[in-house]
N, C-alpha and C. Protein backbone atom coordinates (compact mmCIF):
# COMPACT_ATOMS: atom_id res chain seq x y z
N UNK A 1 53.33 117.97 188.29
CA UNK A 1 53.76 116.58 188.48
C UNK A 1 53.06 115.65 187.49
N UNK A 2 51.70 115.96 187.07
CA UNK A 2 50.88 114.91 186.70
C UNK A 2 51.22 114.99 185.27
N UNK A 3 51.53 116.42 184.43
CA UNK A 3 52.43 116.84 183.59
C UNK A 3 53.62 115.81 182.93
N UNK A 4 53.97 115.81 184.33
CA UNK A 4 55.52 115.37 183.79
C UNK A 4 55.69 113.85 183.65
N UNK A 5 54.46 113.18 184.41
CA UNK A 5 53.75 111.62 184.17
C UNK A 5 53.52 111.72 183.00
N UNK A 6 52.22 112.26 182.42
CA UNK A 6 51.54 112.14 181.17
C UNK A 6 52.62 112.39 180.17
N UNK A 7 53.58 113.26 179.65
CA UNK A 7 54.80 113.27 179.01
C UNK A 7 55.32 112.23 178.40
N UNK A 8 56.06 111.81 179.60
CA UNK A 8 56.80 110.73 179.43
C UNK A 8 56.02 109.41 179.34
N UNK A 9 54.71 109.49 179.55
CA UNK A 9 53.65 107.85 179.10
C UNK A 9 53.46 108.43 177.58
N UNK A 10 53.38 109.52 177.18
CA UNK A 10 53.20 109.88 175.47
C UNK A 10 54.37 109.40 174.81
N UNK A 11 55.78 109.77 175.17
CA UNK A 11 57.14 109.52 174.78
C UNK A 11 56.98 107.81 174.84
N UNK A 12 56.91 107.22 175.90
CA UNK A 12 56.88 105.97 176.25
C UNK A 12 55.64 105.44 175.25
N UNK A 13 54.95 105.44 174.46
CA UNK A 13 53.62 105.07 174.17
C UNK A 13 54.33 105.18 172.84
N UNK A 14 54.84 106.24 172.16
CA UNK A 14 55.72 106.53 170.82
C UNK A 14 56.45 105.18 170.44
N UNK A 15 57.22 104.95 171.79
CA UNK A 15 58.36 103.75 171.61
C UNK A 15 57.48 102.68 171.26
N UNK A 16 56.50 102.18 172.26
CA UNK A 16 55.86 101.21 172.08
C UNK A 16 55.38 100.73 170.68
N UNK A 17 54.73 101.79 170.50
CA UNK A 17 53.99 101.62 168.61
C UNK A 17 54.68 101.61 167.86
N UNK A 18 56.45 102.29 167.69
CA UNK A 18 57.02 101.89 167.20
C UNK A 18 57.62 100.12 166.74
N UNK A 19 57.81 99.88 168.24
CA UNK A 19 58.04 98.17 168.65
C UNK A 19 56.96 97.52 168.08
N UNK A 20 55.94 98.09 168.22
CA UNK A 20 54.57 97.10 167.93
C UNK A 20 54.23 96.98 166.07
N UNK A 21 54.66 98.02 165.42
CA UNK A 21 54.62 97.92 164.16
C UNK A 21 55.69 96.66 163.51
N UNK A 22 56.80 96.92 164.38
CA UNK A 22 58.28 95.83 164.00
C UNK A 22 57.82 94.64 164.19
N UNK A 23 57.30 94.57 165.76
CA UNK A 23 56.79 93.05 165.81
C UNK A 23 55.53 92.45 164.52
N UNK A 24 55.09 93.22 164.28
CA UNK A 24 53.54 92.88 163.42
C UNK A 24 54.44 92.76 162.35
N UNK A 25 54.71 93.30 161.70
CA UNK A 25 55.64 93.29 160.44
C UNK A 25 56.94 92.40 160.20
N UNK A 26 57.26 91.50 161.50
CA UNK A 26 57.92 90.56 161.80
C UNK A 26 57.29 89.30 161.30
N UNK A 27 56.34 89.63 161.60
CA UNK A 27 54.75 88.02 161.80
C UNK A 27 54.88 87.80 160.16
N UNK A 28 54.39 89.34 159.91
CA UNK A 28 53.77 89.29 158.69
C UNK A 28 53.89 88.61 157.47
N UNK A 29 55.22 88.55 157.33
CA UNK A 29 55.55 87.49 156.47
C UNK A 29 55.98 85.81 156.16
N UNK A 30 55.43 85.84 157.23
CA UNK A 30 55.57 84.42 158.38
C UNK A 30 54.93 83.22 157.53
N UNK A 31 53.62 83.09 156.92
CA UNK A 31 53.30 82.67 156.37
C UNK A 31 53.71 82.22 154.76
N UNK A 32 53.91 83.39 154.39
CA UNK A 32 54.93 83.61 152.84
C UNK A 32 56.30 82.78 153.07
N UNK A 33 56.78 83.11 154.25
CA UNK A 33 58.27 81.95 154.19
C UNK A 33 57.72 80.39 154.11
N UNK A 34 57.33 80.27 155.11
CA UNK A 34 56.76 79.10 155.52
C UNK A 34 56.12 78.36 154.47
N UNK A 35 55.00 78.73 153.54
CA UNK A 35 54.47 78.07 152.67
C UNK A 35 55.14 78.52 151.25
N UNK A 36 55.47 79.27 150.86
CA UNK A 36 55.96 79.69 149.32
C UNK A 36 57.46 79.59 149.31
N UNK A 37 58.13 80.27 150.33
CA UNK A 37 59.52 79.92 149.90
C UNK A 37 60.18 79.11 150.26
N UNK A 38 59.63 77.83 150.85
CA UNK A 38 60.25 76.82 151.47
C UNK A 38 61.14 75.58 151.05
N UNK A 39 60.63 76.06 149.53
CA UNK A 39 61.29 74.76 148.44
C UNK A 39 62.46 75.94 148.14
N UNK A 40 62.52 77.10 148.29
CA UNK A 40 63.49 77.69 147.61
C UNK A 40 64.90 77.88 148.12
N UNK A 41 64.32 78.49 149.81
CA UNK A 41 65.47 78.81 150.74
C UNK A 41 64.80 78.40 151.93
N UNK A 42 66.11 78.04 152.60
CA UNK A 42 65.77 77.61 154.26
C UNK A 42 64.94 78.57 154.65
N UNK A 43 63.92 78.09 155.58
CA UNK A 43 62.88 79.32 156.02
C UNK A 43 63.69 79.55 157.67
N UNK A 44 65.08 79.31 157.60
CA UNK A 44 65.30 80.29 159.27
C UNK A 44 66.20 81.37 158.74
N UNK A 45 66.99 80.89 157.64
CA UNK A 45 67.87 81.77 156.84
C UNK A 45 66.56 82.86 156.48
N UNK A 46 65.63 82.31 155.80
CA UNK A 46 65.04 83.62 154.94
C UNK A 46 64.42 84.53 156.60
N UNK A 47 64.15 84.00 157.41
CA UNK A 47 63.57 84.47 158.28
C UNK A 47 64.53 85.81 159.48
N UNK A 48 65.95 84.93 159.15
CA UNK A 48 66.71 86.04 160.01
C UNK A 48 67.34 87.19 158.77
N UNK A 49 67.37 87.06 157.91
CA UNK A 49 67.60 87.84 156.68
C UNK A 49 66.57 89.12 157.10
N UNK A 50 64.79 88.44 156.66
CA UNK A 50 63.85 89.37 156.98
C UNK A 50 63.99 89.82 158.52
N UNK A 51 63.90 89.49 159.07
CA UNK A 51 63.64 89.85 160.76
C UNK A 51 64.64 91.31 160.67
N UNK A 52 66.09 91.16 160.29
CA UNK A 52 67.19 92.30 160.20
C UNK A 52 66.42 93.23 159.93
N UNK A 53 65.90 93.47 158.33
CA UNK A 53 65.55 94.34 157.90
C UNK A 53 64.18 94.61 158.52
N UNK A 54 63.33 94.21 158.94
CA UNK A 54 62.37 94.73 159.50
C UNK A 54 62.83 95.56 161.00
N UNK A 55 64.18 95.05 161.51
CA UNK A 55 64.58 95.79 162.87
C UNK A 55 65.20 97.12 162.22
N UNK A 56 65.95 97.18 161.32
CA UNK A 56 66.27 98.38 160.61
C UNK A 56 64.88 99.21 160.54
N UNK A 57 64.13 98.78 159.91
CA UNK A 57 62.63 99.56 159.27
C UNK A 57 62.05 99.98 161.09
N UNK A 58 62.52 99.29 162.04
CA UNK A 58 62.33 100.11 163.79
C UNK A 58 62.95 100.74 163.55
N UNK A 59 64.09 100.84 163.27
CA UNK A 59 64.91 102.04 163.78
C UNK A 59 64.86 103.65 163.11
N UNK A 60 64.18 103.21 161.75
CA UNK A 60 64.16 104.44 161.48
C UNK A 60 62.47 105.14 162.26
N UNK A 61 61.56 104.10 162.27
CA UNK A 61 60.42 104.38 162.62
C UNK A 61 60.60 104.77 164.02
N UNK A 62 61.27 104.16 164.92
CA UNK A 62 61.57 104.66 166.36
C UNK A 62 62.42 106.05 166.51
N UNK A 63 62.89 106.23 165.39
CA UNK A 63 63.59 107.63 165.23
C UNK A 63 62.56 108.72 164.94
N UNK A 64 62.15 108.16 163.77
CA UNK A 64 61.22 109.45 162.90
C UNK A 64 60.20 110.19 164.23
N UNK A 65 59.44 108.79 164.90
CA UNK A 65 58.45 109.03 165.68
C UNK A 65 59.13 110.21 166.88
N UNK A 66 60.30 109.90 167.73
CA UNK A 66 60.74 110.29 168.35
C UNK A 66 61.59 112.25 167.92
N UNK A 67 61.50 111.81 167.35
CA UNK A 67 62.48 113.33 166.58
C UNK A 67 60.91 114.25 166.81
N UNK A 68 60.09 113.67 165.91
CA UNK A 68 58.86 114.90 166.36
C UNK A 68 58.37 115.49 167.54
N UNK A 69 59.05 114.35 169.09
CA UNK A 69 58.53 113.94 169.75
C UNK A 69 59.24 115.72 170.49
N UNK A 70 60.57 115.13 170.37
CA UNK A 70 61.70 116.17 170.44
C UNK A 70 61.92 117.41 169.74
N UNK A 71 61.05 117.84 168.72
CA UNK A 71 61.00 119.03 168.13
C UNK A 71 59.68 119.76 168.91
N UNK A 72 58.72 118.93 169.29
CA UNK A 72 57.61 119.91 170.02
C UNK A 72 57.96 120.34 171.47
N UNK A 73 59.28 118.92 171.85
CA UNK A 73 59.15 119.63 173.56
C UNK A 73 60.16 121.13 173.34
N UNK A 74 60.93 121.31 171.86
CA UNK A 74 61.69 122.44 172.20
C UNK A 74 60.96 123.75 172.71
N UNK A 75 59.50 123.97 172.54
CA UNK A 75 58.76 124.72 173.13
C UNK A 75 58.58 124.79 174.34
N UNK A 76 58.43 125.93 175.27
CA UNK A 76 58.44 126.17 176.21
C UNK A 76 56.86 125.66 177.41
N UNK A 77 57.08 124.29 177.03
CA UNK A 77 56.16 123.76 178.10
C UNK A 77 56.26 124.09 179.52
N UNK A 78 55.08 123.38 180.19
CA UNK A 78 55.09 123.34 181.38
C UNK A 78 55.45 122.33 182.40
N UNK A 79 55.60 120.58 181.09
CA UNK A 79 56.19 119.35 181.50
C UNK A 79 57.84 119.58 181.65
N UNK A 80 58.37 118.28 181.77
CA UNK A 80 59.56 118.15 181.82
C UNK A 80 60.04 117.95 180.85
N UNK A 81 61.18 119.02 180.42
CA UNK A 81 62.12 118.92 179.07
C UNK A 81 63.28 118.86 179.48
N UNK A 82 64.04 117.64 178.99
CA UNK A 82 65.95 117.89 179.06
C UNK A 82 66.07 116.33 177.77
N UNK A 83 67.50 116.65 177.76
CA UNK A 83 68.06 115.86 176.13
C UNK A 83 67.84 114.21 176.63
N UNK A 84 67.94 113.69 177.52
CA UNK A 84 67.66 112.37 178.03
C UNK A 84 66.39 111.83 178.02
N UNK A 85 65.21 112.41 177.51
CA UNK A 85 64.08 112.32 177.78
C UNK A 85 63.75 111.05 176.75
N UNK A 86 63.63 110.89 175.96
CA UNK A 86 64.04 110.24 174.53
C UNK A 86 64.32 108.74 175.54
N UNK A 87 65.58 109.05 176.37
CA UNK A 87 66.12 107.08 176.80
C UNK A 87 65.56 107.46 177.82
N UNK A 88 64.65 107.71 178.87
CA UNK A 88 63.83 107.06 179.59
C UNK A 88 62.66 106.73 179.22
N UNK A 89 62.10 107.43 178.34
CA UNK A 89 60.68 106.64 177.30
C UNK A 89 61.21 105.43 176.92
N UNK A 90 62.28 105.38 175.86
CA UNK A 90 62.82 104.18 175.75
C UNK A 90 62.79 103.24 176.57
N UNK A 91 63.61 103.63 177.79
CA UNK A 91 63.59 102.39 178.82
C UNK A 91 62.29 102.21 179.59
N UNK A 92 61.11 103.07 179.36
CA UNK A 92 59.82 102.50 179.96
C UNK A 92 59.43 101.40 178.64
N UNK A 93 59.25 102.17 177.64
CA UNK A 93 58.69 101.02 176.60
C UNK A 93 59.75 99.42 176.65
N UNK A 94 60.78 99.67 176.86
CA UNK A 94 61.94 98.56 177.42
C UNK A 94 60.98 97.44 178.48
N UNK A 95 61.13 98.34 179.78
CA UNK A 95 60.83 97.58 180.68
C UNK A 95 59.07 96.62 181.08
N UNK A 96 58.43 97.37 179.73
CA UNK A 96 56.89 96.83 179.64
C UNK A 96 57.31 95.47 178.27
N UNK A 97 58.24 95.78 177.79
CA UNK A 97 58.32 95.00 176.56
C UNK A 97 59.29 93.33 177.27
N UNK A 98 59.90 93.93 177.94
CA UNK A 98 60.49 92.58 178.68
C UNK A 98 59.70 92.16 179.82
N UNK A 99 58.62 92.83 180.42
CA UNK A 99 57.62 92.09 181.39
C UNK A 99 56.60 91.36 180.44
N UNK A 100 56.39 91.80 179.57
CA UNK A 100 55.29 90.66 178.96
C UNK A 100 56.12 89.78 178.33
N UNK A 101 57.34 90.09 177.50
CA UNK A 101 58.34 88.82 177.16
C UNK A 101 58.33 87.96 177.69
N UNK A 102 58.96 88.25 179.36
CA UNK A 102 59.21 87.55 180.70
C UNK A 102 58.15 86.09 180.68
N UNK A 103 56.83 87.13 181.13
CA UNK A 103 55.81 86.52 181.14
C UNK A 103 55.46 85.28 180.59
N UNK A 104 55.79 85.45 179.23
CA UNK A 104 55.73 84.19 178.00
C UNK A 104 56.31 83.45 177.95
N UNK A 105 57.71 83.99 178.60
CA UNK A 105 58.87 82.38 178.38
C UNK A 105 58.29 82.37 179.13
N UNK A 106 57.99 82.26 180.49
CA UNK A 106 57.60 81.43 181.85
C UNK A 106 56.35 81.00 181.66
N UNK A 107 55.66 80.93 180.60
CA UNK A 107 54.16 80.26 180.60
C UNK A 107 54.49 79.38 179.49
N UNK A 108 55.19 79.82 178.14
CA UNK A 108 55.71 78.55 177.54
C UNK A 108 56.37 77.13 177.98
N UNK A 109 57.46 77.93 178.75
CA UNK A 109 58.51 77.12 179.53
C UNK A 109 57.59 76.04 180.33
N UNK A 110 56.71 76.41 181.40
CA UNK A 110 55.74 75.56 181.89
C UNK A 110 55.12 74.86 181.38
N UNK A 111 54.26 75.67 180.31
CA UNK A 111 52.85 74.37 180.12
C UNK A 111 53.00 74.20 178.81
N UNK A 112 53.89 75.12 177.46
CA UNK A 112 53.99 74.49 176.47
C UNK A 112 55.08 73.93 176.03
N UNK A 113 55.59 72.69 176.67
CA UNK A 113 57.08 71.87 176.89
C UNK A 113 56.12 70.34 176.87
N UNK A 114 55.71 69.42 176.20
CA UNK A 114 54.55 68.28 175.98
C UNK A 114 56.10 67.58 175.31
N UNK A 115 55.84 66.27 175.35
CA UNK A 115 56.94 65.11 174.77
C UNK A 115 55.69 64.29 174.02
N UNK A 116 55.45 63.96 173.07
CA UNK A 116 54.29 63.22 172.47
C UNK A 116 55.54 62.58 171.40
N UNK A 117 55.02 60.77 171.38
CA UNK A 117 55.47 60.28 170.72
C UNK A 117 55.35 60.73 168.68
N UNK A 118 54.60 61.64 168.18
CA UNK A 118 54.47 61.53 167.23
C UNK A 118 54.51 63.11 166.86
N UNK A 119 54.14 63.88 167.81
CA UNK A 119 54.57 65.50 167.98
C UNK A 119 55.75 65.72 168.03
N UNK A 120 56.35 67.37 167.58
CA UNK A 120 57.56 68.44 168.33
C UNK A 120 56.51 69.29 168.82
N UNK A 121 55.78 69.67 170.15
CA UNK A 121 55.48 70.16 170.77
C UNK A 121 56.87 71.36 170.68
N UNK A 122 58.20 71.04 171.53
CA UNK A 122 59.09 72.25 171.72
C UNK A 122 59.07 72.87 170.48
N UNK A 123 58.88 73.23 169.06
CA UNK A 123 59.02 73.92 167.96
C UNK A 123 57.62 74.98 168.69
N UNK A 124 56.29 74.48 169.55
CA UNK A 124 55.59 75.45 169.31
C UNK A 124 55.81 76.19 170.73
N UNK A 125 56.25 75.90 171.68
CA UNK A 125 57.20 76.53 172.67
C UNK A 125 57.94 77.51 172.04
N UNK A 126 59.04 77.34 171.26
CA UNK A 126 60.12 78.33 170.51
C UNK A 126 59.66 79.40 170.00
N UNK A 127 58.31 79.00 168.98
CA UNK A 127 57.40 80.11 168.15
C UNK A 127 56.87 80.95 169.26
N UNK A 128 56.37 80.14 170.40
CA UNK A 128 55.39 80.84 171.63
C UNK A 128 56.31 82.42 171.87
N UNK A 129 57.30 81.53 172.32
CA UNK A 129 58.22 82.58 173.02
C UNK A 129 58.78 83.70 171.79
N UNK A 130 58.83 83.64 170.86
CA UNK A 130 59.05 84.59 170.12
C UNK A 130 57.90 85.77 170.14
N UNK A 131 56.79 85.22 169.95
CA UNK A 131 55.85 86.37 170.17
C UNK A 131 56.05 87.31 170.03
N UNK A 132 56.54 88.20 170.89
CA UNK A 132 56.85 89.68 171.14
C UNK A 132 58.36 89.68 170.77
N UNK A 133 59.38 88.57 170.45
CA UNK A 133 60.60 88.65 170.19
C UNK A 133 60.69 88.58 168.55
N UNK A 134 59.99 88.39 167.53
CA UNK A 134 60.58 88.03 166.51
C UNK A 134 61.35 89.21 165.74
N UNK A 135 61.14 90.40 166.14
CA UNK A 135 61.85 91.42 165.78
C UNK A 135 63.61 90.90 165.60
N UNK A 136 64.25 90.36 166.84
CA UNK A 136 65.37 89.77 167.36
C UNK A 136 65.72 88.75 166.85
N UNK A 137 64.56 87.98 166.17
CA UNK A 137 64.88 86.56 165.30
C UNK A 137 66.73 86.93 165.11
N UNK A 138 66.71 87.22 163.98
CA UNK A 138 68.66 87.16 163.59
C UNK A 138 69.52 87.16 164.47
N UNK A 139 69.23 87.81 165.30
CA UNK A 139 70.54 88.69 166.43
C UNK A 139 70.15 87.15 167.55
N UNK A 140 68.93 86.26 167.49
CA UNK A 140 69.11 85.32 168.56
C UNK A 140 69.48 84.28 167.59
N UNK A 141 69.71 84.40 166.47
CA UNK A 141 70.27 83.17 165.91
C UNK A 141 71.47 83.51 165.89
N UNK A 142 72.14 84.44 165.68
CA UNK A 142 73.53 84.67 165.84
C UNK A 142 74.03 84.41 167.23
N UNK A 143 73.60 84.66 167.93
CA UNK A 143 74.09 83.73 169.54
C UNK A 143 73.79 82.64 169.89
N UNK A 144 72.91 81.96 169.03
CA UNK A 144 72.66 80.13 169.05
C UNK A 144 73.48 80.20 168.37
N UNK A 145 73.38 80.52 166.93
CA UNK A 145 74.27 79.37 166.36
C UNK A 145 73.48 78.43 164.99
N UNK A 146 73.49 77.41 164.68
CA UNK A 146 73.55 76.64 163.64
C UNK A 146 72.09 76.26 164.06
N UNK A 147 71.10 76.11 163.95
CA UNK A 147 69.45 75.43 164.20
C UNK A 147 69.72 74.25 165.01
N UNK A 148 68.42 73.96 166.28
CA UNK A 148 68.66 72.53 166.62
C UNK A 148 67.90 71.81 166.09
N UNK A 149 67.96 70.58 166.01
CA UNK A 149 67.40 69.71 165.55
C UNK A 149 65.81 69.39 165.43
N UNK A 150 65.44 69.24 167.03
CA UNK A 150 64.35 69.13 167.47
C UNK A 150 63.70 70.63 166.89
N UNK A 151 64.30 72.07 167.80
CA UNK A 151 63.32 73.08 167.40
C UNK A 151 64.42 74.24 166.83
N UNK A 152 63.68 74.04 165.09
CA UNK A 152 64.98 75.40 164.51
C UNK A 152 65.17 76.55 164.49
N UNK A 153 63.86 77.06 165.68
CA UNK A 153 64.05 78.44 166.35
C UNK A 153 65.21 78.79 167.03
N UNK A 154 65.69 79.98 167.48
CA UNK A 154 66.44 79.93 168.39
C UNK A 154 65.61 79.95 169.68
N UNK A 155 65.94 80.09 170.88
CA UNK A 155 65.80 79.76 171.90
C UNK A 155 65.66 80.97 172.53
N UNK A 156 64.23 81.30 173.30
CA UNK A 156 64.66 82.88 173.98
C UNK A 156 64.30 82.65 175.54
N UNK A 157 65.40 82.64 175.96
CA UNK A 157 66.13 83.04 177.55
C UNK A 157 65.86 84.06 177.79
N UNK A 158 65.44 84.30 179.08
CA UNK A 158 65.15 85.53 180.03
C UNK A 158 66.94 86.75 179.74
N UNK A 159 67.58 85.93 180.03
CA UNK A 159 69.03 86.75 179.48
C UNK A 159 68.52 87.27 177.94
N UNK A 160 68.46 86.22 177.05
CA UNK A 160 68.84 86.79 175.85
C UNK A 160 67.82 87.35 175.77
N UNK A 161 66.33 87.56 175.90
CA UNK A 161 65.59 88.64 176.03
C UNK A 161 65.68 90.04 176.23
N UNK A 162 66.49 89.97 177.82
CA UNK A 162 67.05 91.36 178.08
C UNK A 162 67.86 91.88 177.29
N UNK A 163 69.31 91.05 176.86
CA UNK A 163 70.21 91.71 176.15
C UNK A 163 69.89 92.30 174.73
N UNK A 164 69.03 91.45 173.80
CA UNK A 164 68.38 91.79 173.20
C UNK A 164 67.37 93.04 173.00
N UNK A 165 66.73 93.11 174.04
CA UNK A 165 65.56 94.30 174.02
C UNK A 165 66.41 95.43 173.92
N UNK A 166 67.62 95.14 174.86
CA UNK A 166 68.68 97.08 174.66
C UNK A 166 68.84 97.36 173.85
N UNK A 167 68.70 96.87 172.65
CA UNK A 167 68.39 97.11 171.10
C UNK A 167 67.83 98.10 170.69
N UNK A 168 66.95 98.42 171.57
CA UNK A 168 65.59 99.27 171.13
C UNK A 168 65.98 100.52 171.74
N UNK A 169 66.85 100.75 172.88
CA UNK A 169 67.12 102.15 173.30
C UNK A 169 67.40 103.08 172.48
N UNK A 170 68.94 103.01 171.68
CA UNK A 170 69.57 103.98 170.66
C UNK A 170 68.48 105.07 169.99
N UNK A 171 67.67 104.24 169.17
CA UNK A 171 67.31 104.71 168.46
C UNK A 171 66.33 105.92 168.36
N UNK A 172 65.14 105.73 169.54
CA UNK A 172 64.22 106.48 170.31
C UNK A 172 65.07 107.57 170.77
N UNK A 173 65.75 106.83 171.47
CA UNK A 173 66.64 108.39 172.54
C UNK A 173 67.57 108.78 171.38
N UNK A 174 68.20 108.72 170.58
CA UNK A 174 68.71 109.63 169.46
C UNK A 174 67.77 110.16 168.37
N UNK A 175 66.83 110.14 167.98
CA UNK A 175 65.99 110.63 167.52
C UNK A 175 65.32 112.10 168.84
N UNK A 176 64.66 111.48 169.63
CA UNK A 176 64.31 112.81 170.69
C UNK A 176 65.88 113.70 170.80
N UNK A 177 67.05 113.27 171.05
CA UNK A 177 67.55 114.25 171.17
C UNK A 177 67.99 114.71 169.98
N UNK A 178 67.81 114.73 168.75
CA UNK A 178 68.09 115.58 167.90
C UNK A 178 67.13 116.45 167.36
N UNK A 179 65.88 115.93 167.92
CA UNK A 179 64.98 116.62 167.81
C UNK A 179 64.57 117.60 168.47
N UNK A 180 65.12 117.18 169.99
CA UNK A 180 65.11 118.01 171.13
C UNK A 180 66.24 119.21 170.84
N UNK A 181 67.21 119.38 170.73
CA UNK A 181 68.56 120.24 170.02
C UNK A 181 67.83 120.99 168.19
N UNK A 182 67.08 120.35 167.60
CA UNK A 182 67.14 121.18 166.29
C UNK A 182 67.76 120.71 165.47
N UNK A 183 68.05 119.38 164.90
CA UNK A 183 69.35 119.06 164.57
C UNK A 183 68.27 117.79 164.17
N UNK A 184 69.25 117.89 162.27
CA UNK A 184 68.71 116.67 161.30
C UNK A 184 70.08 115.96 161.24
N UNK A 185 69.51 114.79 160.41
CA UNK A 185 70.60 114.00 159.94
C UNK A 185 71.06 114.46 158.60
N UNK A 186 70.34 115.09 158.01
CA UNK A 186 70.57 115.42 156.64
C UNK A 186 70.46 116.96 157.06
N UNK A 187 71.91 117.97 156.97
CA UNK A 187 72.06 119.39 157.00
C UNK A 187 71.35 120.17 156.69
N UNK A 188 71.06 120.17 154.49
CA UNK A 188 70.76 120.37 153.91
C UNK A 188 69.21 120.41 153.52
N UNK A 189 68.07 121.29 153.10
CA UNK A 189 66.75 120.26 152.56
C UNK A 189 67.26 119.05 152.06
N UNK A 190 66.01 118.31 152.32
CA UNK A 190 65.76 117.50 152.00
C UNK A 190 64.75 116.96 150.96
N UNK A 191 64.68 117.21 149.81
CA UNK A 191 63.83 117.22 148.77
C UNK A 191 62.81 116.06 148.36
N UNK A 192 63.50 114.67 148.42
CA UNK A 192 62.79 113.77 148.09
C UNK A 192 62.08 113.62 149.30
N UNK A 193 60.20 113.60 148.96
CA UNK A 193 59.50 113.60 149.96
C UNK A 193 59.34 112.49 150.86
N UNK A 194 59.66 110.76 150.18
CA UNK A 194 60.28 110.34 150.64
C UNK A 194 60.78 109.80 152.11
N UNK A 195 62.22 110.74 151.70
CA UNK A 195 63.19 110.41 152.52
C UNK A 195 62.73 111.84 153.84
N UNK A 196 61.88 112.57 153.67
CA UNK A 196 61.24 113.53 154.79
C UNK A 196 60.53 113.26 155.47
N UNK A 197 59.81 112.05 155.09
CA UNK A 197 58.63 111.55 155.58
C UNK A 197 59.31 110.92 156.68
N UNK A 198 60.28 110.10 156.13
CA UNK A 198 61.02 108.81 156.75
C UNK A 198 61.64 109.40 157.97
N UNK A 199 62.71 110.78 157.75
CA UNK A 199 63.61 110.80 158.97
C UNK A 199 62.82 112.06 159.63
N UNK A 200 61.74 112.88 158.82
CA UNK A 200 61.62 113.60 160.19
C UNK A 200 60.05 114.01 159.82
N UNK A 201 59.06 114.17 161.22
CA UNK A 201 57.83 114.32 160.85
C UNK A 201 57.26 115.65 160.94
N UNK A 202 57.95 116.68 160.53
CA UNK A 202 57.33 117.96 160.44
C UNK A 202 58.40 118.64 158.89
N UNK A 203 58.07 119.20 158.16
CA UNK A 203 58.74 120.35 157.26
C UNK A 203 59.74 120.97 158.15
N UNK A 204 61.31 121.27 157.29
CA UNK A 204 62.26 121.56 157.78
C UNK A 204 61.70 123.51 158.04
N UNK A 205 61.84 124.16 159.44
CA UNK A 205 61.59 124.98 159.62
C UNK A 205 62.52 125.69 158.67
N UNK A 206 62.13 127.11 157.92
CA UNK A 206 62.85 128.02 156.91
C UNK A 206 63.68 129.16 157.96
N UNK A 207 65.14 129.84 157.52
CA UNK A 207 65.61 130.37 158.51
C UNK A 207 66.39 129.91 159.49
């Protein structure tokens, strides 16, 4: 039993660090928009542009991680192995990633919402709540819409949080199960070291 706990908190722990690299690497260039390219291009445009591609750069990382994850359980452990294993890690790292989300809108929402005659307080509400969301930046500007005035973040709702985070399933749980099955994306070797590194974390077994 305690087996089949520890497992799936390893699988689940995979997802996480995956998420946690996207989010950091979300931030990261946060500063660079903001101060250097600001005379050049809108910094929400340049920001949901970057945010995309850094959610792409999850997906392969939530894959790669997961495929290894799924090539070791093909061994005859003593935990729990079946092809679904992959989307319930997923949906644990899910459901820890939208409780601390949660958390934040409801502590932003409360105490960082200030009206000061000479402040936008709500712009640092918007940033607050991104926190753990900026991965999603694009995909929540594409359901706002055009920037508001006051704050040119988009806006993150307990809804658009959730709908958002299901984002993160696919990728984890299709990676474990192809890893779990034996099964690349690329048939063939794969030569450029590269692109081996990227989609899968062990040498293609010979035979």
């Amino acid at each position: 039993m305690w087996d089949n706990v520890k497992t799936h908190i390893k699988g689940a722990g995979k997802c996480l660090l995956s998420y946690f690299m996207a989010a950091v690497l979300a931030w990261a260039a946060y500063p660079l928009i903001m101060i250097v390219l600001i005379g050049y291009i809108k910094p929400d445009l340049c920001l949901s542009i970057y945010t995309l591609v850094t959610f792409l750069i999850y997906l392969v990382i939530g894959y790669q991680l997961m495929h290894g994850f799924g090539e070791k359980d093909m061994k005859p452990y003593g935990w729990a192995r079946y092809p679904l294993k992959g989307l319930v890690c997923a949906a644990i790292c899910y459901v820890i990633v939208s409780a601390v989300g949660c958390v934040i809108v409801f502590v932003a929402d409360k105490y960082v919402v200030v009206h000061h005659p000479k402040f936008v307080i709500e712009t640092l509400n918007g940033y607050l709540k991104l926190a753990v969301y900026m991965p999603f930046y694009w995909i929540l500007r594409l359901v706002e819409g055009a920037p508001r005035e006051i704050c040119p973040v988009p806006d993150v709702t307990y809804l658009r949080a959730l709908a958002a985070g299901l984002l993160t399933l696919p990728a984890p749980a299709f990676g474990y199960w192809m890893g779990f099955r034996g099964k690349r994306i690329f048939r063939g070797e794969v030569k450029n070291p590269l692109l081996r590194r990227l989609f899968y974390s062990s040498p293609k077994k010979k035979g």
